[in-house]
Structures are given as structure tokens and as C-alpha cells.
Protein backbone atom coordinates (compact mmCIF):
# COMPACT_ATOMS: atom_id res chain seq x y z
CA UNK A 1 -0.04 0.23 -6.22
CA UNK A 2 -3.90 0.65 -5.58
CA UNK A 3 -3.34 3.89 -3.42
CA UNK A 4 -2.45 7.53 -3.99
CA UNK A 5 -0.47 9.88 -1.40
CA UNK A 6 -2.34 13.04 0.44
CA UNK A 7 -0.04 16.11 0.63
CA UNK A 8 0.14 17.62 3.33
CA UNK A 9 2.09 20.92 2.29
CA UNK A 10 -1.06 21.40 -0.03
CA UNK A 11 -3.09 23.01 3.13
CA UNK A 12 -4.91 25.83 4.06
CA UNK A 13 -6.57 27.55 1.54
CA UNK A 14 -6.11 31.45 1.80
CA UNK A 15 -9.93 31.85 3.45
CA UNK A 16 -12.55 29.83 4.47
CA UNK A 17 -14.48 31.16 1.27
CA UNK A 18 -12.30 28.57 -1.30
CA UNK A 19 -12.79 25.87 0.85
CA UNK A 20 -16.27 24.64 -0.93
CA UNK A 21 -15.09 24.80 -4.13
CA UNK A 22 -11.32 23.40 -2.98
CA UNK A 23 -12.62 20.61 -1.24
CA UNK A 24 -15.52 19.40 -4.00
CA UNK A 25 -12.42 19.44 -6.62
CA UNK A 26 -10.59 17.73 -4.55
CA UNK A 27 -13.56 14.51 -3.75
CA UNK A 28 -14.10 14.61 -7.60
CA UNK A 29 -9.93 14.31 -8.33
CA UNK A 30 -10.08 11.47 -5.81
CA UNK A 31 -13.28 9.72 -7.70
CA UNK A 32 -10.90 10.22 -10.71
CA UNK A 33 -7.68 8.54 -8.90
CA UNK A 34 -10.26 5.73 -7.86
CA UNK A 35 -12.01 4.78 -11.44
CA UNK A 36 -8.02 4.41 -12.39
CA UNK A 37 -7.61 1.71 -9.45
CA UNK A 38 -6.06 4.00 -7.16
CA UNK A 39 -8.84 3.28 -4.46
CA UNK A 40 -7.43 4.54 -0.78
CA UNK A 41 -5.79 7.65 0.00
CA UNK A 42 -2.72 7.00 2.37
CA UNK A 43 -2.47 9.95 5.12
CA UNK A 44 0.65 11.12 7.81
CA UNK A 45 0.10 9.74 10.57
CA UNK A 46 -0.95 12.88 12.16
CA UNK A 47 -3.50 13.93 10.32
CA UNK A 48 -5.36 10.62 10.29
CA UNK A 49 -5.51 10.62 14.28
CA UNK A 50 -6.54 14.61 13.76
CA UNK A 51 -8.53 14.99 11.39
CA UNK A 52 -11.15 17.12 12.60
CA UNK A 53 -8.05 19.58 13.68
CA UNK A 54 -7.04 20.03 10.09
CA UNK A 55 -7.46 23.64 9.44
CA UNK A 56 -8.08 24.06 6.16
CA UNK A 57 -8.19 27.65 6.62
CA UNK A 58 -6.66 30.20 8.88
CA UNK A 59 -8.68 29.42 12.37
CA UNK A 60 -11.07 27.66 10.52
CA UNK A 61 -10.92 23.29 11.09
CA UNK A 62 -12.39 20.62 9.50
CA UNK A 63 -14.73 20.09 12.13
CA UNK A 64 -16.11 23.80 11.63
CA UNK A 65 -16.71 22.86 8.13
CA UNK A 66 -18.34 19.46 8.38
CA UNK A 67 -20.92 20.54 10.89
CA UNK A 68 -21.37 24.17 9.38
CA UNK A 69 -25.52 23.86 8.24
CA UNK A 70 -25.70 24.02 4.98
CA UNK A 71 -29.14 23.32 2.59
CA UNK A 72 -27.16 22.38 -0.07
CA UNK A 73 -27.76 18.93 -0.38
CA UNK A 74 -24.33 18.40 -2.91
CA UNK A 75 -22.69 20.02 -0.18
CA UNK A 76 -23.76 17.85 2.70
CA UNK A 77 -22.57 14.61 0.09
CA UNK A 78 -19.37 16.28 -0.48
CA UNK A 79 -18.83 16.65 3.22
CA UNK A 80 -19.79 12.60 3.95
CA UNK A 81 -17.29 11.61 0.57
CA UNK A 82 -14.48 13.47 2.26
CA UNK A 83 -15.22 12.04 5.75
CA UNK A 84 -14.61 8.45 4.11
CA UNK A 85 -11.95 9.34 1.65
CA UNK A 86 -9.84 10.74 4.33
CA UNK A 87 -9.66 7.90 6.80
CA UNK A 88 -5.95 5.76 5.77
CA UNK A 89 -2.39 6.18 7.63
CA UNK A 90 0.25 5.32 7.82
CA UNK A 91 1.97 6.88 4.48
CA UNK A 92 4.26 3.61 4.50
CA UNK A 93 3.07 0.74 5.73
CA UNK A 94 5.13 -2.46 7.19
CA UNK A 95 4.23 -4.41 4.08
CA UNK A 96 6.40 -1.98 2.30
CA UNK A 97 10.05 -2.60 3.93
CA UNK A 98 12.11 -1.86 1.71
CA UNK A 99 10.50 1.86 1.26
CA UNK A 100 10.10 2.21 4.89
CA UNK A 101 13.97 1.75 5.33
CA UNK A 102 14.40 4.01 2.63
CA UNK A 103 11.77 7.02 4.14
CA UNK A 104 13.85 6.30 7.72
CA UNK A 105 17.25 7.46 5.77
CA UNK A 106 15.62 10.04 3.68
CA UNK A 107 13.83 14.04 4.61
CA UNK A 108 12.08 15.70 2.02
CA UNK A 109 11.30 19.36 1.45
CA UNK A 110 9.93 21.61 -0.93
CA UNK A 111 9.88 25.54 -1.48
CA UNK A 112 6.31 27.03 -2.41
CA UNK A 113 8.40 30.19 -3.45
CA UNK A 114 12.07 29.51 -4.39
CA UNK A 115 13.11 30.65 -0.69
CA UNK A 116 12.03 28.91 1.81
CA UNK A 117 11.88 25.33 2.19
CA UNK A 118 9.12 23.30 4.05
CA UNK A 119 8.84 19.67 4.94
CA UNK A 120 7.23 17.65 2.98
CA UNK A 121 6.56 13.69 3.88
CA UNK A 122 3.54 13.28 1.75
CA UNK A 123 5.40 14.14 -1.46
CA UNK A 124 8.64 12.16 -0.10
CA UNK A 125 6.48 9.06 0.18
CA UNK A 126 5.10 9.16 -3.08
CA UNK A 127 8.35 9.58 -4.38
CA UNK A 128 9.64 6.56 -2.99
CA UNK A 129 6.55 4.15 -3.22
CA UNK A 130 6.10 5.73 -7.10
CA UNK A 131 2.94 6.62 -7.00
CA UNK A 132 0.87 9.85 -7.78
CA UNK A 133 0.88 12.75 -4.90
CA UNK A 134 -3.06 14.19 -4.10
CA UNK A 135 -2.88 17.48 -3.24
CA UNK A 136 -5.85 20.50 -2.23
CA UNK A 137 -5.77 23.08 -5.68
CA UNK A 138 -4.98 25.97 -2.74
CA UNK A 139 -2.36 27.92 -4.81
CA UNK A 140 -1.43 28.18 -8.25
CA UNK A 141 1.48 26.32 -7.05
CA UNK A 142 -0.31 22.70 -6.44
CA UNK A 143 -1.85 23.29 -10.62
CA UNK A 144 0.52 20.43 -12.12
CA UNK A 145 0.56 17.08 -12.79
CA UNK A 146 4.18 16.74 -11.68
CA UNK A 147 6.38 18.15 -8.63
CA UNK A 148 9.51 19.19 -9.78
CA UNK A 149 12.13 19.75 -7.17
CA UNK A 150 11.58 17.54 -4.45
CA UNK A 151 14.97 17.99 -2.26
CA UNK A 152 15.94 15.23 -0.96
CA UNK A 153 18.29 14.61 1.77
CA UNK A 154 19.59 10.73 2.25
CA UNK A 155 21.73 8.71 4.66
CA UNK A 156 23.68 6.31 3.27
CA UNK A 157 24.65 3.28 5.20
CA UNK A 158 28.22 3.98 5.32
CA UNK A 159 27.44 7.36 7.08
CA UNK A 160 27.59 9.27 4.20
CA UNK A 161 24.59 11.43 3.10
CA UNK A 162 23.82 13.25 -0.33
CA UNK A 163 20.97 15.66 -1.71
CA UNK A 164 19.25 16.08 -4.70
CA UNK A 165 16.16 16.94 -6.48
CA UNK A 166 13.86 14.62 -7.59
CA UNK A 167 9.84 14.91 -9.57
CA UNK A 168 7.15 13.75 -8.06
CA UNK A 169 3.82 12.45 -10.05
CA UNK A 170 0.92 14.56 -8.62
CA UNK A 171 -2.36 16.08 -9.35
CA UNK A 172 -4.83 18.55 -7.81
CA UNK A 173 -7.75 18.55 -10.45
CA UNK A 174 -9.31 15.28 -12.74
CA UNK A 175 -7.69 16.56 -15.40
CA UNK A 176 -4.40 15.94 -13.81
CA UNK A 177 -5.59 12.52 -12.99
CA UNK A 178 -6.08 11.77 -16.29
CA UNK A 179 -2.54 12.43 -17.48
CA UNK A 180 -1.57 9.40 -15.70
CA UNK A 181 -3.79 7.07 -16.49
CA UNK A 182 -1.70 5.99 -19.59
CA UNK A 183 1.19 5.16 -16.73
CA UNK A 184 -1.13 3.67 -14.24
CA UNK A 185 -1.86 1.59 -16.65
CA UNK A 186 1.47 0.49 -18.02
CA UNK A 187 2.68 0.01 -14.72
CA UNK A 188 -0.34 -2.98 -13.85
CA UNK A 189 0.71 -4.55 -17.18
CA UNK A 190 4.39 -4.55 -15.82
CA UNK A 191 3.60 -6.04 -12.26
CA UNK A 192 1.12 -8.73 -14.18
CA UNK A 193 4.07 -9.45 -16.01
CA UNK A 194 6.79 -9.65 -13.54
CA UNK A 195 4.18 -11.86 -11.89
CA UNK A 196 4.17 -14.21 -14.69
CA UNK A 197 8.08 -13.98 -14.68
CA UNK A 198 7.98 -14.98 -10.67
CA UNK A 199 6.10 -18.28 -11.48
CA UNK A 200 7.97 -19.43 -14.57
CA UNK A 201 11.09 -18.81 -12.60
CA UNK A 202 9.78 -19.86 -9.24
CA UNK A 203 12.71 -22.85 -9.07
CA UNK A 204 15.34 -20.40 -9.12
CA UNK A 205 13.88 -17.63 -6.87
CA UNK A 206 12.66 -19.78 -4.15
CA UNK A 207 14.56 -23.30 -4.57
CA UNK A 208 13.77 -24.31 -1.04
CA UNK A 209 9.75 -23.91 -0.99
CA UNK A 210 7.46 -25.48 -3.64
CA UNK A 211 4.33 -23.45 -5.05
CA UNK A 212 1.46 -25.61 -5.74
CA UNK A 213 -2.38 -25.55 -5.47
CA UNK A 214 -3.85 -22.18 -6.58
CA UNK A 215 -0.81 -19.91 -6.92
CA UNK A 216 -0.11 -19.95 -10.27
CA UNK A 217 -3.93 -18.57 -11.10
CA UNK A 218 -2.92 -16.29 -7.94
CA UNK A 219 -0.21 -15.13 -9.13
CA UNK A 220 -0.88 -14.38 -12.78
CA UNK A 221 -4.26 -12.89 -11.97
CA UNK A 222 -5.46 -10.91 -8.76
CA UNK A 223 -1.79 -10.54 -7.85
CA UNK A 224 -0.85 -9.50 -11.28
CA UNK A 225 -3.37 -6.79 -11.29
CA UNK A 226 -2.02 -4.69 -8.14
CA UNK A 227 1.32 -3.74 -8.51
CA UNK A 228 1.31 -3.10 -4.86
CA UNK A 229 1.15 -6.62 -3.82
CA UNK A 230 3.73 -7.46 -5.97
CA UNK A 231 6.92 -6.56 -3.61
CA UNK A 232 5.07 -7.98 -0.47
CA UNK A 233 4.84 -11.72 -2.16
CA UNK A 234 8.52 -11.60 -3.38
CA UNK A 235 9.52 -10.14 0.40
CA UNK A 236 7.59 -13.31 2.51
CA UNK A 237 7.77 -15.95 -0.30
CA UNK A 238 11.78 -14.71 0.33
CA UNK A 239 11.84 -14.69 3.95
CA UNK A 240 10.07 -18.51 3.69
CA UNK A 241 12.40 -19.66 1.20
CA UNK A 242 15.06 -18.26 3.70
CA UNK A 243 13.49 -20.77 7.20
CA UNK A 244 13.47 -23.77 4.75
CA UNK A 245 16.76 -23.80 3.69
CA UNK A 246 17.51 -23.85 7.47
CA UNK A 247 14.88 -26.06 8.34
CA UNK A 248 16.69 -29.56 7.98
CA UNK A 249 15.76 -31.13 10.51
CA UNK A 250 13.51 -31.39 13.72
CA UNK A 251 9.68 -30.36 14.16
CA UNK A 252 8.09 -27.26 12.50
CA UNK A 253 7.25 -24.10 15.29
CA UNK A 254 5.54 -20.79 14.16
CA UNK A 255 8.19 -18.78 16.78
CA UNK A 256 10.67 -20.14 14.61
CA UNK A 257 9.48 -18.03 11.68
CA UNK A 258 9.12 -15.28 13.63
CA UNK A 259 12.72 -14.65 13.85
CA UNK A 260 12.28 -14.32 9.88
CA UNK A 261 10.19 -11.50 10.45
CA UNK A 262 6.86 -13.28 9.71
CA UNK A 263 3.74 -13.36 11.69
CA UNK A 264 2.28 -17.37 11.90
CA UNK A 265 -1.00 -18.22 12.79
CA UNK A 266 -3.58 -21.33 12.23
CA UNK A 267 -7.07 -21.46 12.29
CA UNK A 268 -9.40 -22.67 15.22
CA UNK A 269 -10.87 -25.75 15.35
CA UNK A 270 -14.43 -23.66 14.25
CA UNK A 271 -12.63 -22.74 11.47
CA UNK A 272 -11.12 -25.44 10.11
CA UNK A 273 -14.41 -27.81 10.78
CA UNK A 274 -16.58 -24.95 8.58
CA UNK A 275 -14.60 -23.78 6.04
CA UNK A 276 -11.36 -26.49 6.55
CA UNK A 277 -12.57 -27.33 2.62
CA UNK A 278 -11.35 -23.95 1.54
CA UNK A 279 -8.16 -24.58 2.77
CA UNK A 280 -7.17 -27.64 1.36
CA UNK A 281 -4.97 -28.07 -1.49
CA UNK A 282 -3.24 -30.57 -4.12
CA UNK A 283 0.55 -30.94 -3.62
CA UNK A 284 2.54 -32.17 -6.34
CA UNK A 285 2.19 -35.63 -6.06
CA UNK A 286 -1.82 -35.24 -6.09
CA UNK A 287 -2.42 -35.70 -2.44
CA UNK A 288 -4.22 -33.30 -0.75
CA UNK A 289 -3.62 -31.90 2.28
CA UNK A 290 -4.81 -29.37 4.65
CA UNK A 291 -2.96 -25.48 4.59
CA UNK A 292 -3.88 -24.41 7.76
CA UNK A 293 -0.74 -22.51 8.85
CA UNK A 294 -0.74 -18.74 7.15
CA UNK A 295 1.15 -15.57 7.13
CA UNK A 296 -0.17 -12.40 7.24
CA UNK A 297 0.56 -9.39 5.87
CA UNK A 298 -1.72 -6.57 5.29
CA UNK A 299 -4.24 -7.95 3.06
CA UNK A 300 -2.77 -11.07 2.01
CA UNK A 301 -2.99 -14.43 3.06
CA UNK A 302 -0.36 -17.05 2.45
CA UNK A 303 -1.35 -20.44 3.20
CA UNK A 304 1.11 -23.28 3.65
CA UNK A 305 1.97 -26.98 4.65
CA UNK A 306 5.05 -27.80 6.46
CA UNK A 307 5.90 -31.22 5.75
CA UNK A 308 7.56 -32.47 9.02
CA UNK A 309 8.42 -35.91 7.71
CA UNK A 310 10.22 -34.49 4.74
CA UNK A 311 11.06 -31.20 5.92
CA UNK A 312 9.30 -29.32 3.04
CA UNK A 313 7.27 -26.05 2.83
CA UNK A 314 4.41 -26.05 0.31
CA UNK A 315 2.37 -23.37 -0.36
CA UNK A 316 -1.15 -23.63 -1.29
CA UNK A 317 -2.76 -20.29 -1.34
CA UNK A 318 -1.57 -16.73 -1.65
CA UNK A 319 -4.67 -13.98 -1.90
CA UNK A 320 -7.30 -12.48 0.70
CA UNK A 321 -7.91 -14.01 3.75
CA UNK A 322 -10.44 -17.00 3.47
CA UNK A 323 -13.47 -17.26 5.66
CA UNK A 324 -13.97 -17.79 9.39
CA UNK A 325 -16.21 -18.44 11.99
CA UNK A 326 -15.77 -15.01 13.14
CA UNK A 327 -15.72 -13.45 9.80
């Protein structure tokens, strides 16, 4: 997971006179969401490329407020916090596919009143990517640790589309932060151990591609730990397994994976003569070899060797992107 969901429904405040107050409870919620492991805020789109056009109160912008003078020096720290927290779009990324799919079929709304309904993509996508909702405390409203009546409206794929009402986790103050940290932290232990599941079982998920090198450390550990990462390493490691089967015979090409929906690269010759060591790995039969080839997908590198002569994929590495000469 790693991330929490900004709500956009959740501004203005009522006068420029809350917005102090609203916006320091609202850095210290986030410092709350963070010392749980929830360490970036995810943003629409629109507000991430406009920020300083938020109005966080009637006629009154974010830029107004972040260059207002002030001799408060608190202040002036709260300002620079929320200047970094609020920096992260999309809501759903591309490393997320099967939730993107999902937000493509799906509208949200919610009604502030029991009347009239407003759109609401923040809350939709933290719905769907189950996670917690980060809201401004600019009503009574937004005081809750949950969001109960999400509509939402979905598309099947047969044409056919349904509504219903769904709960959203959320929270506006540390306190409501708090609440969930019992969850958050269920939730790792589940992803660490559906982790350890993927490598005990690796055979019969991915029969066509061998694991080897550091992956099983990879896997049990760092990948373990955020949940998030979990669904991007079964979605490549899938789409891989998917070009070996296929790959029988002939000579390995990176455009070939491409139609997979994977995005091959290697490393320059720089690289590889600097830091080639970091990128060489045991294969079963305790030769080593050099990974070079990688995917990439958001922060995750996976490193691997196609074996031309036996028409085999290993891979070596899965984790953060390993140094370069550029790097």
C-alpha cells in the first residue's frame, strides 16, 4: 500500500479564517498516515498540475495562502510541509491495472447532505485500491474514520451496469489515523505472507520462468513489507511467464515483450563496466551470469537472463533500481 488518497470533495473551508488551523491538522494527520508507512499522498490529476489554484476558501487559493507574510515561524513550516506533502498524481497509477480498469468502469459520488450528490474520485479510488481516504476537517461531515455511502455506479463487461453503496476507510484528524493502524498493520503481515506463499508456490504460478539469485530474500522481505508492490510482481512475473511459454524457439528481442505489455531495457556499456558486479547472479546450476535485461515498473526493477541456447527466462533480481553511471 505505502500511500493514502487526498479527497477532493473535502475542500473549501467556509472562510479563509479556518484555513490555519484546517490545514496544520491536516500536515499533522498526514505525519500520522506517514509514521504508519503510508508515506505519499496520491492526488487527481488536476489538482497536482493546479495546485496553487486550489481554493481552499471562497476566492481565496493556495497561492494567497502560501505567500500571505506571516511571523509565525510554525506557520511558515506548516506552509513548506504542505508544499511537499501535496506533490503525487495520478490517483491510479499504471502499476495498478487491474484497479485502473476497474476506476474506467466505475463513477463515484457522495451527498454532503442526503440531497444532492457530488463526484467524488478521491474517495472512489481509495475504495478500489483499499486504502485510507485523507480528507481537510472542513465540515462536521469529513469527522469520521469511515465514509459510509459511497454510490457507486459500475459497467459491467457485458453492458450491464449496477449501483450500490459502499464504506470507505478515511480520516481527517490523527486520531482517525490511529484507528487504522491495527489494519494497516494486519494488512503488511498479509502481503508478507502471500509473498512467502508466491515463492513456495513459484513452480505452479510461473512454470515457464525460474526465480533464482536474490528473489527469495526479495520476496519475503522488502517486497513482503509493502503490500502495494505485491500485485505489480504477480502482474509482470505473469506477463513473463506468459512470453516464455511462447518463446520456443528463435533469438530473444525486447519488442517482443512489449506486446506483453512490458517495458525492456539494458544497461549501457558505463553501466555494466561500473556496477556490471551488482547485476550478476547465480542460476541454478551455480553459474553465474550477467542480468542485464530489466523491466520497469514504477519503482521496481526486475532483472533477468534470457537463455537463448535453452530458451529459458531466469530472473535474478526483483527490488529498486540498482546503480548507474547516471544515477
Amino acid at each position: 500500500m505505502g500511500f493514502v488518497i487526498f479527497n477532493e470533495v473535502s475542500y473549501p473551508f467556509k472562510s479563509k479564517h479556518e484555513i490555519e488551523v484546517g490545514l496544520k491538522n491536516f500536515v499533522k494527520t498526514f505525519a500520522a498516515a506517514s509514521e504508519l508507512g503510508l508515506t505519499q499522498l496520491r492526488l487527481h490529476q488536476n489538482i497536482g498540475n493546479n495546485l496553487y489554484r486550489l481554493e481552499l476558501a471562497p476566492g481565496y487559493l493556495v497561492s494567497h495562502w502560501l505567500y500571505s507574510s506571516s511571523a509565525d515561524r510554525a506557520n511558515n513550516d506548516i506552509k513548506e510541509r504542505f508544499k511537499e506533502i501535496m506533490t503525487d498524481a495520478p490517483l491510479i497509477t499504471g502499476n495498478e491495472p487491474i484497479e485502473k480498469e476497474e476506476n474506467e468502469r466505475s463513477a463515484f459520488e457522495i451527498s454532503l447532505d442526503g440531497k444532492k450528490f457530488k463526484k467524488a474520485e478521491g474517495l472512489g479510488a481509495a475504495y478500489l485500491l483499499d486504502t485510507i481516504a485523507l480528507s481537510f476537517l472542513s465540515i462536521r461531515f469529513w469527522d469520521t474514520h469511515r465514509i459510509n455511502d459511497l454510490k457507486h455506479y459500475y459497467l459491467k463487461e457485458d453492458g450491464a451496469d449496477t449501483v450500490n453503496f459502499v464504506n470507505v476507510k478515511h480520516a481527517s484528524t490523527p486520531g482517525h489515523m490511529s484507528i487504522h493502524s491495527e489494519w494497516i498493520e494486519n494488512k503488511r503481515l498479509q502481503s508478507l505472507t502471500a509473498a512467502k506463499d508466491l515463492w513456495e508456490r513459484r513452480d505452479e504460478f510461473f512454470p515457464h520462468i525460474i526465480l533464482c539469485g536474490q528473489v527469495e530474500q526479495q520476496l519475503k522481505t522488502i517486497i513482503g513489507i509493502r503490500s502495494g508492490y505485491f500485485t505489480q510482481v504477480m502482474d509482470r512475473l505473469k506477463r513473463l511467464d506468459d512470453f516464455a511459454k511462447q518463446w520456443v524457439s528463435g533469438g530473444f528481442s525486447d519488442k517482443a515483450l512489449e506486446r506483453y505489455g512490458l517495458n525492456v531495457s539494458g544497461e549501457t556499456e558505463q553501466t555494466m563496466r561500473k556496477y556490471g558486479r551488482e547485476r550478476r547472479f547465480k542460476l541454478p546450476n551455480g553459474r553465474r551470469e550477467f542480468f542485464e535485461k530489466h523491466i520497469k515498473t514504477g519503482e521496481l526493477r526486475f532483472y533477468f537472463f534470457p537463455d537463448i541456447d535453452e530458451h529459458k527466462i531466469y530472473i535474478g533480481y526483483i527490488g529498486p533500481h540498482l546503480r548507474t553511471v547516471t544515477s
